[in-house]
Protein backbone atom coordinates (compact mmCIF):
# COMPACT_ATOMS: atom_id res chain seq x y z
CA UNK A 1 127.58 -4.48 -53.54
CA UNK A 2 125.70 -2.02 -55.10
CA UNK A 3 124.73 -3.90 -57.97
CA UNK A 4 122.23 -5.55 -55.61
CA UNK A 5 121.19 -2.14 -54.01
CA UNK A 6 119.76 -0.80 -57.80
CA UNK A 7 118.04 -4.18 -58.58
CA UNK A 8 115.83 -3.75 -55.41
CA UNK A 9 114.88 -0.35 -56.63
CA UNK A 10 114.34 -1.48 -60.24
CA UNK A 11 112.12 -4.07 -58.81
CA UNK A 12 110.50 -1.42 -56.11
CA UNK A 13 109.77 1.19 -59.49
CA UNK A 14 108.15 -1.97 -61.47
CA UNK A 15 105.69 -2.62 -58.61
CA UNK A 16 104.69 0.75 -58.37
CA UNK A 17 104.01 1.51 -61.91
CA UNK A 18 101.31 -1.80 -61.75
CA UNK A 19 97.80 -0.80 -62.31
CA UNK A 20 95.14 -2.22 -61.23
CA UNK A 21 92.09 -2.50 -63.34
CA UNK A 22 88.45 -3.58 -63.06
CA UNK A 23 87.89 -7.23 -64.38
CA UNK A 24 85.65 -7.79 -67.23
CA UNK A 25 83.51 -10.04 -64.69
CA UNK A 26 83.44 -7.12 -62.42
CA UNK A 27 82.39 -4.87 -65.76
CA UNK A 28 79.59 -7.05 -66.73
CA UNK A 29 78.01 -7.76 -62.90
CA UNK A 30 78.05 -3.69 -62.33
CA UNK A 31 75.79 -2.96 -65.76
CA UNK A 32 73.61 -6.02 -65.49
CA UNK A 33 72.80 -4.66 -61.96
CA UNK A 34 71.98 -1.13 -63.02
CA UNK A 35 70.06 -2.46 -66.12
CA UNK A 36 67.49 -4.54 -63.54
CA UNK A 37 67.48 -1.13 -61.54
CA UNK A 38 66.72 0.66 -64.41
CA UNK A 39 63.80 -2.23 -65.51
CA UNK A 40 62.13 -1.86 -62.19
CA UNK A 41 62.43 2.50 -62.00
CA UNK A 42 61.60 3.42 -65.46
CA UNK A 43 57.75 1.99 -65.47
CA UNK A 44 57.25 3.55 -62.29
CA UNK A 45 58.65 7.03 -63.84
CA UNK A 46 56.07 6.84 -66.18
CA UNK A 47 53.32 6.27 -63.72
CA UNK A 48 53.71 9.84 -61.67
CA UNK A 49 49.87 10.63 -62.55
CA UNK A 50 48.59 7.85 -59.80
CA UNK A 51 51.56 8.86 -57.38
CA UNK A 52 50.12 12.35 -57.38
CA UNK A 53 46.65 11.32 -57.32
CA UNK A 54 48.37 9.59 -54.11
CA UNK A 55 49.51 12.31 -52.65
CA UNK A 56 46.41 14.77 -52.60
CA UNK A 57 44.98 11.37 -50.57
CA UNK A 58 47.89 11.65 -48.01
CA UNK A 59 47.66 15.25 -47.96
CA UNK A 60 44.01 15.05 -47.08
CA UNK A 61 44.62 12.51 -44.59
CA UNK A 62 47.28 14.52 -42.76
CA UNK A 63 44.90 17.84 -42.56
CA UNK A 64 41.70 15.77 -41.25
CA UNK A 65 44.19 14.68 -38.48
CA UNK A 66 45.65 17.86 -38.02
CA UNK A 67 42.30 19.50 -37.61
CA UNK A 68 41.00 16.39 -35.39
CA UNK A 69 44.47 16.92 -33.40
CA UNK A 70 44.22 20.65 -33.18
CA UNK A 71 40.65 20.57 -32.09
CA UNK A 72 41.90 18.26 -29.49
CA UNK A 73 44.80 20.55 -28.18
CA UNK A 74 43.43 23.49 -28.14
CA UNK A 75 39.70 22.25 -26.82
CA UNK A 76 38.03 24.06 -29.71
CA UNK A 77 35.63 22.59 -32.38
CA UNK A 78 37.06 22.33 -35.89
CA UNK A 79 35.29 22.43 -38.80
CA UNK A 80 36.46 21.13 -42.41
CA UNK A 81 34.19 22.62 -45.20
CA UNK A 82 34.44 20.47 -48.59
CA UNK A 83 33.23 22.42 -51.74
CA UNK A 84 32.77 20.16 -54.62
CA UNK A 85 32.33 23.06 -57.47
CA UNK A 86 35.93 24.46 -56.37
CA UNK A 87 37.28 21.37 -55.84
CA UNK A 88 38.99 22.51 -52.78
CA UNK A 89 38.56 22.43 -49.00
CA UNK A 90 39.39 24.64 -45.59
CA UNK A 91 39.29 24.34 -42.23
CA UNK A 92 37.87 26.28 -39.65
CA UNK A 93 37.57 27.60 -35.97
CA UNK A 94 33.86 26.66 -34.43
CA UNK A 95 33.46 30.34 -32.62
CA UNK A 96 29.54 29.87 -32.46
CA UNK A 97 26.45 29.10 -34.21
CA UNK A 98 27.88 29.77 -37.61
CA UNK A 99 31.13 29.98 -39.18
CA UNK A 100 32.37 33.49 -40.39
CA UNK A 101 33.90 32.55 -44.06
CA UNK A 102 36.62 35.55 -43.65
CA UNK A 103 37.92 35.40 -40.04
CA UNK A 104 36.75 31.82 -38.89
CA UNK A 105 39.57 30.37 -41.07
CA UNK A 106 42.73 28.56 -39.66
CA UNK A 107 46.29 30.24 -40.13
CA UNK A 108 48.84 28.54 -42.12
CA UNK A 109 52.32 28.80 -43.84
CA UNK A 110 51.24 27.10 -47.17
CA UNK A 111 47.78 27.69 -47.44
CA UNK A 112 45.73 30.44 -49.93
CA UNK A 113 47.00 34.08 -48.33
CA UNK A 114 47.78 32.43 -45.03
CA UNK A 115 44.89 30.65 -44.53
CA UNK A 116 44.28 26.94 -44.41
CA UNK A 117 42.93 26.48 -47.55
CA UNK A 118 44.01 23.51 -49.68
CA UNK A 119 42.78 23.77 -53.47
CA UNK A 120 43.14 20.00 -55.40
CA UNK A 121 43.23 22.04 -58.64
CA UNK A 122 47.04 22.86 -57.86
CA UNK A 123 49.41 20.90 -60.01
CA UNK A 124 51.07 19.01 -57.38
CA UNK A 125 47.97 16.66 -57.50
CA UNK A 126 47.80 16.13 -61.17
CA UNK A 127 43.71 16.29 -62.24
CA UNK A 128 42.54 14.35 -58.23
CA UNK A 129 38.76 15.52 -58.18
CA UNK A 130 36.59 15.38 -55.10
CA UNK A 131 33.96 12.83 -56.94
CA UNK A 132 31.33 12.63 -53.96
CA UNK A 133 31.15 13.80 -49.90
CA UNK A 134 29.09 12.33 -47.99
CA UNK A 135 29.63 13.13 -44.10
CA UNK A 136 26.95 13.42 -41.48
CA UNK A 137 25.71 16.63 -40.35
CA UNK A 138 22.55 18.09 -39.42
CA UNK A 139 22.56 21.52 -40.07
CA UNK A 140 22.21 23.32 -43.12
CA UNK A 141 24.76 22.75 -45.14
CA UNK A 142 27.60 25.69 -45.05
CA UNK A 143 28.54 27.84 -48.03
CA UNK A 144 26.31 25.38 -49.84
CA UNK A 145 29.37 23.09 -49.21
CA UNK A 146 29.87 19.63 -46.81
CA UNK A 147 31.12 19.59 -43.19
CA UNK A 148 33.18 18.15 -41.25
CA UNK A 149 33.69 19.15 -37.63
CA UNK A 150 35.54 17.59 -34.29
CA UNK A 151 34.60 18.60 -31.19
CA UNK A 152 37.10 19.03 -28.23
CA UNK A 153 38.09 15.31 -28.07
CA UNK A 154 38.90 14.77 -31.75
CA UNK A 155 35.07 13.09 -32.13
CA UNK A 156 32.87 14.06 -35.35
CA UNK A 157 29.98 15.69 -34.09
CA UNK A 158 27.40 16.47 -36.78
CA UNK A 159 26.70 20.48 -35.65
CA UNK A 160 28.44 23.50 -35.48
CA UNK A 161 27.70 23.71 -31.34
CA UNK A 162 25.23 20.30 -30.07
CA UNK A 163 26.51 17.42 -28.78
CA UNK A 164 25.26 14.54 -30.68
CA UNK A 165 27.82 12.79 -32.42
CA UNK A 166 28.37 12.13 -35.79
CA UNK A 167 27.54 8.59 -37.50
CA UNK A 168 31.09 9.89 -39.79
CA UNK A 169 31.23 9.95 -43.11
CA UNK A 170 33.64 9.69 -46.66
CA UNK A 171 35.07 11.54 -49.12
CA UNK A 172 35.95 10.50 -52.93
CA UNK A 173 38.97 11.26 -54.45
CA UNK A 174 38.99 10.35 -58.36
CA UNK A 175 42.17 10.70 -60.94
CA UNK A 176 43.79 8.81 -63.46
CA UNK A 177 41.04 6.29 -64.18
CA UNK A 178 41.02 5.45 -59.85
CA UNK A 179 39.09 6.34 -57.28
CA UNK A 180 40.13 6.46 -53.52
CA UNK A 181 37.74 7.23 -50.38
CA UNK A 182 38.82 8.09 -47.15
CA UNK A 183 36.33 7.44 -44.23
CA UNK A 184 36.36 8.79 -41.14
CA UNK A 185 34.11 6.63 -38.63
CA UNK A 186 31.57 7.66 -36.44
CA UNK A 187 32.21 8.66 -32.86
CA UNK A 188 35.86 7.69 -32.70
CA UNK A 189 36.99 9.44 -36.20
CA UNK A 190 39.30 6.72 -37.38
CA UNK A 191 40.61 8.02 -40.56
CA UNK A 192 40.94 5.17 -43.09
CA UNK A 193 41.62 5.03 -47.06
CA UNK A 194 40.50 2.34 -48.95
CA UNK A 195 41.27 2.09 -53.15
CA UNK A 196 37.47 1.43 -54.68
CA UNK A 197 36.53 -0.43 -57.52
């Protein structure tokens, strides 16, 4: 009777000690799937230039509707000034007739000593250039710069204190052999991108 008892073991050991293994099917299917994943991420690796030059567009659009939001919130005119030569732009509290350069300037966690100041030059963008501004606004221009400002219900108005709205306007972003403009239209300031020619 025990004879039977240690065959049932011996056959209990031999099933454990089995190992399982992949197939050469399963082998095969598992590296032709990471070589098309690798076909369609490697061209795209190589491409980081236009993704950055992608980026300074989204960051642009994201502070034109911060400052179109915050104008909105806090009923207070906002002003964006775009300088061309520095390739940079900030934005602004409206406190009057003019802007003070110094103390008119938004706070902000990321920006140029606290202040909302976003320079394009910064390597996170990769060589985007402003190329050309062109926004309505009949004052003098400020700090021999363009303007952009939203009165208290997100609208472009096209000076520092009057009412008269603003017929909008565009900016060019250029890098990596494209060029992207983002309009903002008049009265409503819709903010939309569009890829140029």
């Amino acid at each position: 009777m025990n004879r039977p008892c240690c065959i049932n073991n011996a056959f209990q050991h031999a099933r454990v000690r089995v190992h399982r293994a992949y197939t050469l099917v399963e082998m095969l299917l598992t590296v032709a799937i990471l070589a098309i994943a690798a076909t369609m991420v490697i061209p795209s690796m190589g491409d980081s230039d236009t993704l950055r030059v992608q980026a300074a567009i989204r960051v642009i659009v994201a502070d034109l509707t911060f400052a179109q939001s915050d104008a909105l919130a806090f009923q207070q005119r906002r002003a964006i000034v775009f300088n061309e030569a520095t390739n940079s732009y900030a934005i602004y509290e409206v406190n009057g007739a003019t802007l003070d350069q110094t103390n008119d300037l938004l706070d902000s966690n990321f920006g140029v000593g606290g202040q909302y100041i976003r320079n394009l030059n910064d390597n996170v963008y990769a060589g985007a250039t402003i190329s050309d501004i062109d926004f309505d606004y009949g004052g003098t221009l400020v700090f021999g710069s363009a303007i952009l400002i939203f009165d208290e219900l997100g609208g472009p108005v096209n000076s520092l204190q009057g009412d008269g709205a603003s017929l909008g306007g565009y900016i060019e972003i250029t890098g990596n052999d494209q060029t992207y403009r983002v309009n903002v239209d008049g009265y409503t300031g819709r903010i939309t991108v569009q890829k140029m020619p």
